[in-house]
C-alpha atoms as a PDB file:
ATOM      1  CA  UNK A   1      33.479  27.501  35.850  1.00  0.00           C
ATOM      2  CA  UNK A   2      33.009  23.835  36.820  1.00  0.00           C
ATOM      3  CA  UNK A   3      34.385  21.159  35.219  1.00  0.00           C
ATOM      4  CA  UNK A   4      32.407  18.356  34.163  1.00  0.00           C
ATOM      5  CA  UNK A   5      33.837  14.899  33.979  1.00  0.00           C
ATOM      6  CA  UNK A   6      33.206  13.199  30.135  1.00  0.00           C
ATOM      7  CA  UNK A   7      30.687  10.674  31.636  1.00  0.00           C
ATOM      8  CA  UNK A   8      28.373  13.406  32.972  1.00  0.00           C
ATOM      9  CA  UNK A   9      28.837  15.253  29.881  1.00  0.00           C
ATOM     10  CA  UNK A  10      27.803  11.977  27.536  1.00  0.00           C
ATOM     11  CA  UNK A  11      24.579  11.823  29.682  1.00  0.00           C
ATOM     12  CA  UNK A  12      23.580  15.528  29.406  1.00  0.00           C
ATOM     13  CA  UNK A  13      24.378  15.416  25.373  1.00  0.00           C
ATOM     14  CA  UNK A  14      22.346  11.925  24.780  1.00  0.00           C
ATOM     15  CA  UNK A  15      19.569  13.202  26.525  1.00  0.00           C
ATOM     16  CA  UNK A  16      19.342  16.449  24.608  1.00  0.00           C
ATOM     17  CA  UNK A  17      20.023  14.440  21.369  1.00  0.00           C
ATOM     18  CA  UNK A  18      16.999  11.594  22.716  1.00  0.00           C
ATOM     19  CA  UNK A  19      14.829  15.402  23.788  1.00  0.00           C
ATOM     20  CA  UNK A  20      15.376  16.375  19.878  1.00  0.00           C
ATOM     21  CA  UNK A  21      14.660  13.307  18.092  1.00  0.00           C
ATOM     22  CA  UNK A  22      11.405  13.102  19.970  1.00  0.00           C
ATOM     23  CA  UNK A  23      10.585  16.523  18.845  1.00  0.00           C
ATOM     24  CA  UNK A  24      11.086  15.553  15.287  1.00  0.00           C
ATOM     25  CA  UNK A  25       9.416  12.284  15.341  1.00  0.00           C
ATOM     26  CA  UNK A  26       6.300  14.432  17.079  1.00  0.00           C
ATOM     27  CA  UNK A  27       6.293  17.177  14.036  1.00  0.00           C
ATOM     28  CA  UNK A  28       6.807  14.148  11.674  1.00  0.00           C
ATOM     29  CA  UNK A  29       3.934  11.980  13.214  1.00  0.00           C
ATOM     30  CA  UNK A  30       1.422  14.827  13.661  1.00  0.00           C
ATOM     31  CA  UNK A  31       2.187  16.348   9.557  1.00  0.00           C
ATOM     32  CA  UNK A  32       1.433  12.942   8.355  1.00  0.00           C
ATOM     33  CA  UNK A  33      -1.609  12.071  10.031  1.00  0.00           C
ATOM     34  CA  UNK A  34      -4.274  11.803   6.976  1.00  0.00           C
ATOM     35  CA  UNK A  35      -7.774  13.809   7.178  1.00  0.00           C
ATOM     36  CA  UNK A  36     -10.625  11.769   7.273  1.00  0.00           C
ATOM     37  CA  UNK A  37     -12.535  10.775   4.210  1.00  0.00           C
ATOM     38  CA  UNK A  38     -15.097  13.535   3.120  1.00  0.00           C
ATOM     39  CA  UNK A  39     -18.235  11.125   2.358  1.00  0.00           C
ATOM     40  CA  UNK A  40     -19.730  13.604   0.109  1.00  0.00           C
ATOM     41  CA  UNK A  41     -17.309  12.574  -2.113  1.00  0.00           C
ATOM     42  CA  UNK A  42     -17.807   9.094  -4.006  1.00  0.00           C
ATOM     43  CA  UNK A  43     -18.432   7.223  -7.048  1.00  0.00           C
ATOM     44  CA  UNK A  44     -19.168   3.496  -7.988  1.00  0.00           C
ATOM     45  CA  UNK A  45     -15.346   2.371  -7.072  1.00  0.00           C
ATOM     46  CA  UNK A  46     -16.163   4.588  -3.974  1.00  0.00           C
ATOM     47  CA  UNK A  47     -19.354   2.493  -2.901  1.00  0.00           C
ATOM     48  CA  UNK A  48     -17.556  -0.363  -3.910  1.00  0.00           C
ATOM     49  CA  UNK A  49     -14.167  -0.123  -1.612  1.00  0.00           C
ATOM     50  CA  UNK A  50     -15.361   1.650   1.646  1.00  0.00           C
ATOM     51  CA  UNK A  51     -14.801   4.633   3.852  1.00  0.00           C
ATOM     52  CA  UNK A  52     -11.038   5.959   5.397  1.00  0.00           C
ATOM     53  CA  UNK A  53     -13.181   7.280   8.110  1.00  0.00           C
ATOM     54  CA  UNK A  54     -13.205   3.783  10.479  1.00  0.00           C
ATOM     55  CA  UNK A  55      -9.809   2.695   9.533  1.00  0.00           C
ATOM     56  CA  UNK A  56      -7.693   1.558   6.599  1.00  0.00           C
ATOM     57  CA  UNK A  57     -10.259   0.646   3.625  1.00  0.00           C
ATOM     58  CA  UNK A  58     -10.770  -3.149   3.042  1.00  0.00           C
ATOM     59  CA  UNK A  59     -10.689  -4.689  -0.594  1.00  0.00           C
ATOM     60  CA  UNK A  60     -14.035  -7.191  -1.573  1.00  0.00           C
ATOM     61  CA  UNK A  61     -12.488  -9.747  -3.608  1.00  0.00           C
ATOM     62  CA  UNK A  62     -15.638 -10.691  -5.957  1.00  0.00           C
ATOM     63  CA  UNK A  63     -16.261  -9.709  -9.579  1.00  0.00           C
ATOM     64  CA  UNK A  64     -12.407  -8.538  -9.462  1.00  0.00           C
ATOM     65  CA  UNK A  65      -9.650  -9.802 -11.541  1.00  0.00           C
ATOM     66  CA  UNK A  66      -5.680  -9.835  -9.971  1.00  0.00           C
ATOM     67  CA  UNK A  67      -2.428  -9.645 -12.353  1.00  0.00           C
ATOM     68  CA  UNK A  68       1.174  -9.966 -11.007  1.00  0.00           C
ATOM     69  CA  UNK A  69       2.443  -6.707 -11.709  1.00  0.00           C
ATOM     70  CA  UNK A  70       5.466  -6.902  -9.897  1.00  0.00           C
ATOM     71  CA  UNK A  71       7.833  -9.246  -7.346  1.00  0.00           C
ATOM     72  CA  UNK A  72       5.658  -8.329  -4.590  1.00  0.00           C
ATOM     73  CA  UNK A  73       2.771  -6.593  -6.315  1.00  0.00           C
ATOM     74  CA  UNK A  74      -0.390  -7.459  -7.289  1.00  0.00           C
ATOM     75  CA  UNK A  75      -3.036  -5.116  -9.438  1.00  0.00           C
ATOM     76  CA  UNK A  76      -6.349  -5.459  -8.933  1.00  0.00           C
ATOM     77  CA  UNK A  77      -8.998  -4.756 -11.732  1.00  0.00           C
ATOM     78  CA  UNK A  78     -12.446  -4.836 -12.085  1.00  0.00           C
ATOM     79  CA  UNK A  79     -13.123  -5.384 -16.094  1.00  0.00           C
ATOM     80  CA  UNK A  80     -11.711  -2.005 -17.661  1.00  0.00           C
ATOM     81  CA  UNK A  81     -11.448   0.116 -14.002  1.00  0.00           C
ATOM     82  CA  UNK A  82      -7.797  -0.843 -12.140  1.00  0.00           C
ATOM     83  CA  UNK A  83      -8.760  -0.712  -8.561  1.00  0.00           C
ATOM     84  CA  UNK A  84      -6.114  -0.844  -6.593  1.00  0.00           C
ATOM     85  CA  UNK A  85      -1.911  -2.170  -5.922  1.00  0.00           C
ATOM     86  CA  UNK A  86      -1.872  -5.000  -3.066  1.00  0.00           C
ATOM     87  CA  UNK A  87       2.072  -4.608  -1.732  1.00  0.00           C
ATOM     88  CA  UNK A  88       2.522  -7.995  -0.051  1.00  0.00           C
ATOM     89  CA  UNK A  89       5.166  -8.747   2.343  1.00  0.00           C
ATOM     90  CA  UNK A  90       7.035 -11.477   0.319  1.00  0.00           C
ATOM     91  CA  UNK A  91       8.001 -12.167  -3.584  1.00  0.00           C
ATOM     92  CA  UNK A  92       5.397 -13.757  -5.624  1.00  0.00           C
ATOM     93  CA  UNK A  93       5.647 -16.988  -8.271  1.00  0.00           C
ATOM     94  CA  UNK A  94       6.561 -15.700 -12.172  1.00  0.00           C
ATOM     95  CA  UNK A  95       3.196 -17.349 -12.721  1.00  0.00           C
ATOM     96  CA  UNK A  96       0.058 -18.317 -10.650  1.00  0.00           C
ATOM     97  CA  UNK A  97      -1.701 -21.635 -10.644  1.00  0.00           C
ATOM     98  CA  UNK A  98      -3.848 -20.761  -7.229  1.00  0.00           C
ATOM     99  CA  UNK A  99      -4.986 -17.815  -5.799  1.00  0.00           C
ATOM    100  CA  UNK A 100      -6.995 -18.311  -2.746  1.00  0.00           C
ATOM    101  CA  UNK A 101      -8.568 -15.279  -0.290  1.00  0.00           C
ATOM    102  CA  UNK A 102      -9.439 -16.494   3.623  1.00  0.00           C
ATOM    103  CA  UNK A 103     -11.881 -13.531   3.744  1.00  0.00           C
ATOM    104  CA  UNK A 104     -14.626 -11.564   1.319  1.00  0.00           C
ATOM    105  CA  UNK A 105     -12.778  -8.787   2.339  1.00  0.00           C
ATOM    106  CA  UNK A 106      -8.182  -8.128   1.753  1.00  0.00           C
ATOM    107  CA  UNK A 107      -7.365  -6.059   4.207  1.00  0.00           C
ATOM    108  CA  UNK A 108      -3.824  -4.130   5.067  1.00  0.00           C
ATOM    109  CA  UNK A 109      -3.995  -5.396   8.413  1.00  0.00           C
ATOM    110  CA  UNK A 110      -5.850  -8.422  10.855  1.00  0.00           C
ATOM    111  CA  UNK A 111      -6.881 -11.928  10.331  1.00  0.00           C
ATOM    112  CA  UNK A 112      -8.136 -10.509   6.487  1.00  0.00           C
ATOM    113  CA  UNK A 113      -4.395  -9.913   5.462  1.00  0.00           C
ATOM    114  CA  UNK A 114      -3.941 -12.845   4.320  1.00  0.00           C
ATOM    115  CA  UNK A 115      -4.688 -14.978   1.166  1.00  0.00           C
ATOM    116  CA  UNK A 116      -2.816 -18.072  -0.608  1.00  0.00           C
ATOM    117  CA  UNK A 117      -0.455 -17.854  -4.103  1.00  0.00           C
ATOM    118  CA  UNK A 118      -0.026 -21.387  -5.198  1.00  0.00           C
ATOM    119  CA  UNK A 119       0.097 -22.424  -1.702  1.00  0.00           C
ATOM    120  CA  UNK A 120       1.957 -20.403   0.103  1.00  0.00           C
ATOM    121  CA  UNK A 121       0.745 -17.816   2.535  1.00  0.00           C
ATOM    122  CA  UNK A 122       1.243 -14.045   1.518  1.00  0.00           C
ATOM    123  CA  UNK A 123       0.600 -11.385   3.716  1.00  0.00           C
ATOM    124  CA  UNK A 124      -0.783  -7.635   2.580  1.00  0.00           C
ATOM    125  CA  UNK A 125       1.362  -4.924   3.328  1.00  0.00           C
ATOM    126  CA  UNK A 126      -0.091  -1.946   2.022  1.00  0.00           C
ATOM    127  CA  UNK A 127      -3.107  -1.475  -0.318  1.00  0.00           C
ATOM    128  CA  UNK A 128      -3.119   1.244  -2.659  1.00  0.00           C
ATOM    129  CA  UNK A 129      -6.123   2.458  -4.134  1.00  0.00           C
ATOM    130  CA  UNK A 130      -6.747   4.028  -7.195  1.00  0.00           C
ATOM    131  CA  UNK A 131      -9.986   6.582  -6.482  1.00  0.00           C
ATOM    132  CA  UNK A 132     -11.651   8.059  -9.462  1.00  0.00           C
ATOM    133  CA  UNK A 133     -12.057   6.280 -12.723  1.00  0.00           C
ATOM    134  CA  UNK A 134      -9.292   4.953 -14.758  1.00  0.00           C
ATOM    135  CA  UNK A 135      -7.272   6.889 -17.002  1.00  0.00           C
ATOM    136  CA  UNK A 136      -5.091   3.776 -18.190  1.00  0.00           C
ATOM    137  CA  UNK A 137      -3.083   3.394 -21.378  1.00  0.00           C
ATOM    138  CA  UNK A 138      -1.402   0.161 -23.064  1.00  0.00           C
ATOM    139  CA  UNK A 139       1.608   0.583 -24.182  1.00  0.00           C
ATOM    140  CA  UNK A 140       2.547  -1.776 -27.383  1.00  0.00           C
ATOM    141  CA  UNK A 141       5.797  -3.192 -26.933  1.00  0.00           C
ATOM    142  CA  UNK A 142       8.384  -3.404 -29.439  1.00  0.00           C
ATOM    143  CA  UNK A 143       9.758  -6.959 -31.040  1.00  0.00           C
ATOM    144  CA  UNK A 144      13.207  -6.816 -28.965  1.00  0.00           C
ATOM    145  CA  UNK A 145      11.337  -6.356 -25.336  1.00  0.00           C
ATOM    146  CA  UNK A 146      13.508  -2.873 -25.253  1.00  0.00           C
ATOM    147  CA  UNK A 147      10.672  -0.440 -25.865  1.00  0.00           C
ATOM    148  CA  UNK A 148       7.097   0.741 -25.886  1.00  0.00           C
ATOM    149  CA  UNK A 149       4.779   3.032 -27.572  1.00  0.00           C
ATOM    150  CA  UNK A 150       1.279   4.444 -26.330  1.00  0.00           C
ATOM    151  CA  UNK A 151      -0.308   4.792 -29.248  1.00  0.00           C
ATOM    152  CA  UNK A 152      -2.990   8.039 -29.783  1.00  0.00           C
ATOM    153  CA  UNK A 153      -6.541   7.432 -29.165  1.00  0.00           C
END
């Protein structure tokens, strides 16, 4: 049997290491590919946010009302119905004094990404829908901040 010296070795392990990785990252990439939208399906918050089937699902902006509900979260609501979690690429102010959208539309990706917090440019990172109507319960919190009931309806 041949010896092989440690630098043609190296090679022949890093590219069956680089041949396996791409395997993975193949299996990974093709299991979390999502199906497309089934259009049967729908719903007034379905009419109202848009179709998978072209590409990511844009956000109109009118009629809808947006709390901080986290450092870099944003829920949106239209009256009673919570419509969807904007994930934005940067922390937002404990408190807004301006909120400003560049578009009709927020988008997760393009020149409709963006909109203004009390003057500073935020950028979406993910939007999260919520599909179906809302099932949402308030929670009464307790006098010390340390905890919080749902009461029964």
């Amino acid at each position: 049997m041949k010896r092989q010296s440690g630098e043609s070795l190296l090679r022949k392990t890093l590219v069956c290491f680089g041949l396996i990785l791409m395997g993975i990252w193949g299996v990974k990439a093709f299991a979390q590919q999502a199906p497309a939208a089934n259009a049967a399906e729908g719903g007034s918050m379905q009419n109202l946010l848009g179709s998978d089937a072209q590409g990511p699902r844009c956000l109109p902006v009118q009629g809808l009302t947006f709390t901080i509900s986290g450092p870099e979260t944003l829920l949106a609501t239209k009256g009673p119905e919570s419509v969807a979690l904007i994930h934005t690429t940067m922390f937002l102010p404990a408190g807004m004094h301006e909120l400003r959208f560049l578009a009709s539309d927020l988008c997760p990706g393009g020149p409709k990404a963006h909109f203004v917090v009390n003057h500073y440019l935020h950028t979406v990172q993910e939007l999260r829908f919520f599909d179906g109507p809302s099932n949402e319960h308030l929670a009464v919190i307790g006098p010390t901040g340390r905890q919080a009931t749902v009461p029964a309806r």
